[in-house]
Protein backbone atom coordinates (compact mmCIF):
# COMPACT_ATOMS: atom_id res chain seq x y z
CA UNK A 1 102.31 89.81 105.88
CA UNK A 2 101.54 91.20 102.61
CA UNK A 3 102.56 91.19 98.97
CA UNK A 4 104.43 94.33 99.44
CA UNK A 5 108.05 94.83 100.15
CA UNK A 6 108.93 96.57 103.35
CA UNK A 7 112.95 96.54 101.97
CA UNK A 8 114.42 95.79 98.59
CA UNK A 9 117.84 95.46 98.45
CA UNK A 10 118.99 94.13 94.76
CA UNK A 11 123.00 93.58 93.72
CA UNK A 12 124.17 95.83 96.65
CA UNK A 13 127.82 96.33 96.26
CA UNK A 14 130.27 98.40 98.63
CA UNK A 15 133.73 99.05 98.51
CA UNK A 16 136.49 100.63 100.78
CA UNK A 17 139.31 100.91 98.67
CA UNK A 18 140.16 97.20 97.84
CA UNK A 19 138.05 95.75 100.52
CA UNK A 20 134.60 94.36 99.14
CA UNK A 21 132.45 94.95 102.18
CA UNK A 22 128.78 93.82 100.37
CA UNK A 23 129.48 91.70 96.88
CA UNK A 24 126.20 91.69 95.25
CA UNK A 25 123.82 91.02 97.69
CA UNK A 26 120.01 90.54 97.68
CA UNK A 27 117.98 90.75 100.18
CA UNK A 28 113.72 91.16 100.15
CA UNK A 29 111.67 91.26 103.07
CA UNK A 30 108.15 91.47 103.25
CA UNK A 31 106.04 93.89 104.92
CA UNK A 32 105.57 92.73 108.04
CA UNK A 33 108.26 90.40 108.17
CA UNK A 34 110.39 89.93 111.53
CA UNK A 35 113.80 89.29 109.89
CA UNK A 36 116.76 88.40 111.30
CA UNK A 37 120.43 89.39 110.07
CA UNK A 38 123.38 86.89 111.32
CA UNK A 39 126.93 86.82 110.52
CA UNK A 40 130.28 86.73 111.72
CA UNK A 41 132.05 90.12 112.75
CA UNK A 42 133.16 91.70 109.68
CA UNK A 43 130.56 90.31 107.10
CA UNK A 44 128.90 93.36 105.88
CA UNK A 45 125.85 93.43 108.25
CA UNK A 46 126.52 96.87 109.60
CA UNK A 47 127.66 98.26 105.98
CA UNK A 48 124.29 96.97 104.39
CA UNK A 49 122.55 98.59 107.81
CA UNK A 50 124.41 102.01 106.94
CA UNK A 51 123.46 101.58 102.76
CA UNK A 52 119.70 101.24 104.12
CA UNK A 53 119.78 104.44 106.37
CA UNK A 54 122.02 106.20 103.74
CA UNK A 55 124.72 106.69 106.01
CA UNK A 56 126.63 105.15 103.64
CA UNK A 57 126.21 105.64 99.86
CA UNK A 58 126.27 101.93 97.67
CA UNK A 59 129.02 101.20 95.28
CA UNK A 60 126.76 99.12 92.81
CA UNK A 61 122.81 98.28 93.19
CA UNK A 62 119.81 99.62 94.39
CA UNK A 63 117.90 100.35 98.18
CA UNK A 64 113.99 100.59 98.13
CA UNK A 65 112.06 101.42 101.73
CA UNK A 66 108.06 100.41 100.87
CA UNK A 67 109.06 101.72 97.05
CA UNK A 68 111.41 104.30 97.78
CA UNK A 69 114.60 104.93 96.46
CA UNK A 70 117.41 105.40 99.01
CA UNK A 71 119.51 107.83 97.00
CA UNK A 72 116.82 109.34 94.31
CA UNK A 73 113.78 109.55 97.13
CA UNK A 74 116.09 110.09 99.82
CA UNK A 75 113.62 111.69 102.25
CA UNK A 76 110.65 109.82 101.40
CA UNK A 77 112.66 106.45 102.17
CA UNK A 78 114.30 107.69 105.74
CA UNK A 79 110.63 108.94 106.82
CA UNK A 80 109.83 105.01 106.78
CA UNK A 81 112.79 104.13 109.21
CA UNK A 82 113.28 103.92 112.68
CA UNK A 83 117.08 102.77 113.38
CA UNK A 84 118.70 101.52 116.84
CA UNK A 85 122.14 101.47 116.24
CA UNK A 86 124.65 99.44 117.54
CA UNK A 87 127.18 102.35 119.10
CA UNK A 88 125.97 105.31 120.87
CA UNK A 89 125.33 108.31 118.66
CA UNK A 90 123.41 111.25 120.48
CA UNK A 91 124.07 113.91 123.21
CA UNK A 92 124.80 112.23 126.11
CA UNK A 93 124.81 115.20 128.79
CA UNK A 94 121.13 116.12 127.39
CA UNK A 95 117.77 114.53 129.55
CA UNK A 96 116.59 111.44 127.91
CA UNK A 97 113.13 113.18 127.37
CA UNK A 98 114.87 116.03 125.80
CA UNK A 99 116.83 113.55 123.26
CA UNK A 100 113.43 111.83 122.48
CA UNK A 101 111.23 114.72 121.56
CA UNK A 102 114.71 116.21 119.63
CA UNK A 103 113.88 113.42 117.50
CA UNK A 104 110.10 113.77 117.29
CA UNK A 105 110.91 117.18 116.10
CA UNK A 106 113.34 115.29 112.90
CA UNK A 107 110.23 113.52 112.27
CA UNK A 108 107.96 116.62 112.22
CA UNK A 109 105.98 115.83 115.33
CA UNK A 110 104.88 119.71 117.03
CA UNK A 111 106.43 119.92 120.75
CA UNK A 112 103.69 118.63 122.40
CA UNK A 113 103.16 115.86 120.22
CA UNK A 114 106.42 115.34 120.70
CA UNK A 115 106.53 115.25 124.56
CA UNK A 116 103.19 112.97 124.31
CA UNK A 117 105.10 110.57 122.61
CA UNK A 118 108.07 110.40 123.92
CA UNK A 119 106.58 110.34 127.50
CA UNK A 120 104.12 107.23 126.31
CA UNK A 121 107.61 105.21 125.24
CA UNK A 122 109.15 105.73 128.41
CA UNK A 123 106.38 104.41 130.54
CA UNK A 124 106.48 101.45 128.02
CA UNK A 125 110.78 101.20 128.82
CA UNK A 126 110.32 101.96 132.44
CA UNK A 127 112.18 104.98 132.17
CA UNK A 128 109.70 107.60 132.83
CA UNK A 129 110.81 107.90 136.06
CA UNK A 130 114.33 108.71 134.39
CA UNK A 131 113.17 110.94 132.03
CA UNK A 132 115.20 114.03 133.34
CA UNK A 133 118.24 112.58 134.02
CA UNK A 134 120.90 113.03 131.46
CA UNK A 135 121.77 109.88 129.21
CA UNK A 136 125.25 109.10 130.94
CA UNK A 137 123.76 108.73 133.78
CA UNK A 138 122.05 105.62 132.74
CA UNK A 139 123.09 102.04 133.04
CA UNK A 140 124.13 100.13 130.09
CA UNK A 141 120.69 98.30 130.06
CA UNK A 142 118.97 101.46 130.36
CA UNK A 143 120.70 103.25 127.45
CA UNK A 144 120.18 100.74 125.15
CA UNK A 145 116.27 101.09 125.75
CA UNK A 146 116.58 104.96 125.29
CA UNK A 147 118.11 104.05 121.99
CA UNK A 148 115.05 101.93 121.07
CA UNK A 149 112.57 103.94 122.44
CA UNK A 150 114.05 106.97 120.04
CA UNK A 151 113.66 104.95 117.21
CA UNK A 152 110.56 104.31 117.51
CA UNK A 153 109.52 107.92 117.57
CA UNK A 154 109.08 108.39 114.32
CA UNK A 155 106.24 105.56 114.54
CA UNK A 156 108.30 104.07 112.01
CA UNK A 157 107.18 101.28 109.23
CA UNK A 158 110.54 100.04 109.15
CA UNK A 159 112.43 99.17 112.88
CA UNK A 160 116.72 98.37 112.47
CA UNK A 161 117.66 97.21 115.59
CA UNK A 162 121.70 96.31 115.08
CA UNK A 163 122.01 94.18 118.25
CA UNK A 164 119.22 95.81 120.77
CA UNK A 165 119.75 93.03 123.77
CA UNK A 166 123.60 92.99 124.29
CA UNK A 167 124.19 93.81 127.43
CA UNK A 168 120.84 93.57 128.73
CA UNK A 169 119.87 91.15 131.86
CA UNK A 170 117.36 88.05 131.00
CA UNK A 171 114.37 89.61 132.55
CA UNK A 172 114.82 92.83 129.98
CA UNK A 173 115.81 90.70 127.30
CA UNK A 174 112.05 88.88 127.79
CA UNK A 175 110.63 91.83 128.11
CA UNK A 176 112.66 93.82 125.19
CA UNK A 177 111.16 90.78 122.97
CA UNK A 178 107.67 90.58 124.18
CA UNK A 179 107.67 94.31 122.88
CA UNK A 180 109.05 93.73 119.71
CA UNK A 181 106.63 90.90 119.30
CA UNK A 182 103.97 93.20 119.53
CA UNK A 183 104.62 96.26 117.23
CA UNK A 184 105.29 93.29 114.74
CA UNK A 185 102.21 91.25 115.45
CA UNK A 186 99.63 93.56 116.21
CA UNK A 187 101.01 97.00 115.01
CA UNK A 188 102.67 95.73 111.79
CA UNK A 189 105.88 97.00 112.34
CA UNK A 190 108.40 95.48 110.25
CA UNK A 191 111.63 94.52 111.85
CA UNK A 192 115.19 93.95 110.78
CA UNK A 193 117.02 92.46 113.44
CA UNK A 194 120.76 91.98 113.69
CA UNK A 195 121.93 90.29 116.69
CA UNK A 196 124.59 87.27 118.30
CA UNK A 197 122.13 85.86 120.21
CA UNK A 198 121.00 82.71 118.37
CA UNK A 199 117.97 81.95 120.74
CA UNK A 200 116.71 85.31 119.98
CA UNK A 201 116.52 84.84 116.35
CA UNK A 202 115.48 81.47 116.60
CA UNK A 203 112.19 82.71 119.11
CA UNK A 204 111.37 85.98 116.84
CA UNK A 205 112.37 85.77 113.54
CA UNK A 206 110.27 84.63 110.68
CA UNK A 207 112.85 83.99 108.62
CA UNK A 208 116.81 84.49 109.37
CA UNK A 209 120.16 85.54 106.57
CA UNK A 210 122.87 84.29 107.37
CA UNK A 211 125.78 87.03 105.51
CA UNK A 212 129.67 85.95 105.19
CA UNK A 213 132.01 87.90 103.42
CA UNK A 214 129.70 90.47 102.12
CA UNK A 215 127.16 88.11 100.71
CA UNK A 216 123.89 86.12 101.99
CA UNK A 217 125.14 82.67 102.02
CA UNK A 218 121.57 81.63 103.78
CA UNK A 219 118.51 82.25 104.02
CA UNK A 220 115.24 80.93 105.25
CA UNK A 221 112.76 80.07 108.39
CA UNK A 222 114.22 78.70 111.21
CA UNK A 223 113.14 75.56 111.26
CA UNK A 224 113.79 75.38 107.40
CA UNK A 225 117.57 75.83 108.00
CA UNK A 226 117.36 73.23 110.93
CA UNK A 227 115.98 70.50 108.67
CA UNK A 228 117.99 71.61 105.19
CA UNK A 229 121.13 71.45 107.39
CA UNK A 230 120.26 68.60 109.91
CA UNK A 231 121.24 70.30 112.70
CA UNK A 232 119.75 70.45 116.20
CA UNK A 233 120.04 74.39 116.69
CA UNK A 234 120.36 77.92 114.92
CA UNK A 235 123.68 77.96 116.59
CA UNK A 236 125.04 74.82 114.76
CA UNK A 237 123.95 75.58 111.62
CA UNK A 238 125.41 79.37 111.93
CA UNK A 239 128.52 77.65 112.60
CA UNK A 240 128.49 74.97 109.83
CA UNK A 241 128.04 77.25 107.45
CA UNK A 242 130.70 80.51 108.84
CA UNK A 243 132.76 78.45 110.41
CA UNK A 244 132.48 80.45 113.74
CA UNK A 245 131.14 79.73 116.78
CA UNK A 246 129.46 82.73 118.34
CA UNK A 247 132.14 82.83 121.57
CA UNK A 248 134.82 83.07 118.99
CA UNK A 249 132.62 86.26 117.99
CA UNK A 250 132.05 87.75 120.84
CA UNK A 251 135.70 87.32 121.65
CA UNK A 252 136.56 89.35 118.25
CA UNK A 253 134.12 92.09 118.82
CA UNK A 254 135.70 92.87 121.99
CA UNK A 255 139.06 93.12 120.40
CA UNK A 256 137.74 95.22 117.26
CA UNK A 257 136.80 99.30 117.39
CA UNK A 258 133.88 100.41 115.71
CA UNK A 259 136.10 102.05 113.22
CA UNK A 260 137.63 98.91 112.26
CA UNK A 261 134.13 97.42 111.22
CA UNK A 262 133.37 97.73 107.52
């Protein structure tokens, strides 16, 4: 890692009427940096997420992408991002190839740049051999790596990943993270990582925010957080300090629709 900042988030605030989804909240992470985002259902993580992107437009404070502004240097700051999001949001009837180089071509990439790229990404997802059927067609597992594999088409500087393993088997899990391990090692990809998997944050993650009501109520390296809190696992301290185990989680994001999520 570097001296420069790969995101600079300072006194984010973000309201929906009289709910305060984000209440001041800083966050800084290095280029780089493989950061991970916990929190409880509800805290804000997928609000800050949407600030970042600029799907969602900040009540108070300031967004910076490797220097630039979210709002003023809107273009500039997107061009840096690649973003996996948590719900599906693209053509699902269309050929997963087709969706790929649709996003090349948001990036700028010519067609056959495109096509070169997007083929290379599904030999690295084992999906080339998918690559004309549409995206419905695709198991659960599978969609979520189509999802990755078009945010990365971009070659982006930045990688959001809002929960990239749920609903993935162990063996693509391992492999999903042996990926991600090496854009971030060896291709300097800096990653923002939201996810409920504890283990995963604890394996990857150079350093780990914990967010709780719209504020980062921790934040440090893993095995900082162990020792400050003098716990045994991620998991306990997540739960000393929210208050929620991550079943009790899981349970709640079953019962919640996206659109209830601030």
């Amino acid at each position: 890692m570097n001296g420069m900042l790969a995101l600079d988030v300072q006194g984010l605030k973000k309201n929906y009427g009289h709910v305060e989804a984000l209440r001041g909240l800083d966050l800084h992470i290095p280029q780089g940096e493989f950061f991970g985002l916990l929190g409880p259902n509800g805290a804000g993580k997928s609000t800050l997420i949407h600030c970042i992107v600029g799907l969602t437009r900040a009540s108070h404070g300031d967004v910076r992408v490797f220097g630039f502004h979210t709002v003023h240097d809107f273009l500039q700051a997107r061009q840096q991002i690649g973003l996996s999001p948590q719900e599906v949001n693209l053509e699902r009837v269309f050929p997963i190839e087709t969706l790929l180089c649709f996003q090349g071509g948001y990036y700028g990439l010519a067609q056959g740049q495109a096509r070169e790229r997007a083929q290379s990404l599904l030999r690295q997802f084992k999906l080339y051999e998918k690559r004309r059927d549409p995206f419905m067609k695709l198991s659960g597992g599978m969609q979520k790596r189509v999802l990755i594999a078009r945010a990365l088409m971009g070659q982006p500087k930045l990688l959001i990943l809002d929960e990239p393993t749920a609903g993935l088997d162990v063996e693509l899990r391992y492999e999903l993270w042996s990926y991600l391990r090496r854009i971030n090692r060896e291709e300097g990809v800096t990653i923002l990582l939201t996810t409920h998997y504890i283990d995963e944050a604890e394996l990857l993650c150079d350093r780990v925010g914990v967010i709780h009501h719209g504020q980062m109520i921790e934040l440090g390296a893993p095995q900082q957080l162990l020792k400050k809190h003098a716990q045994a696992t991620l998991e306990d301290v997540f739960v000393t300090l929210t208050g929620m185990s991550i079943q009790q989680i899981e349970k709640s994001e079953m019962a919640t629709t996206p659109q209830e999520r601030p």
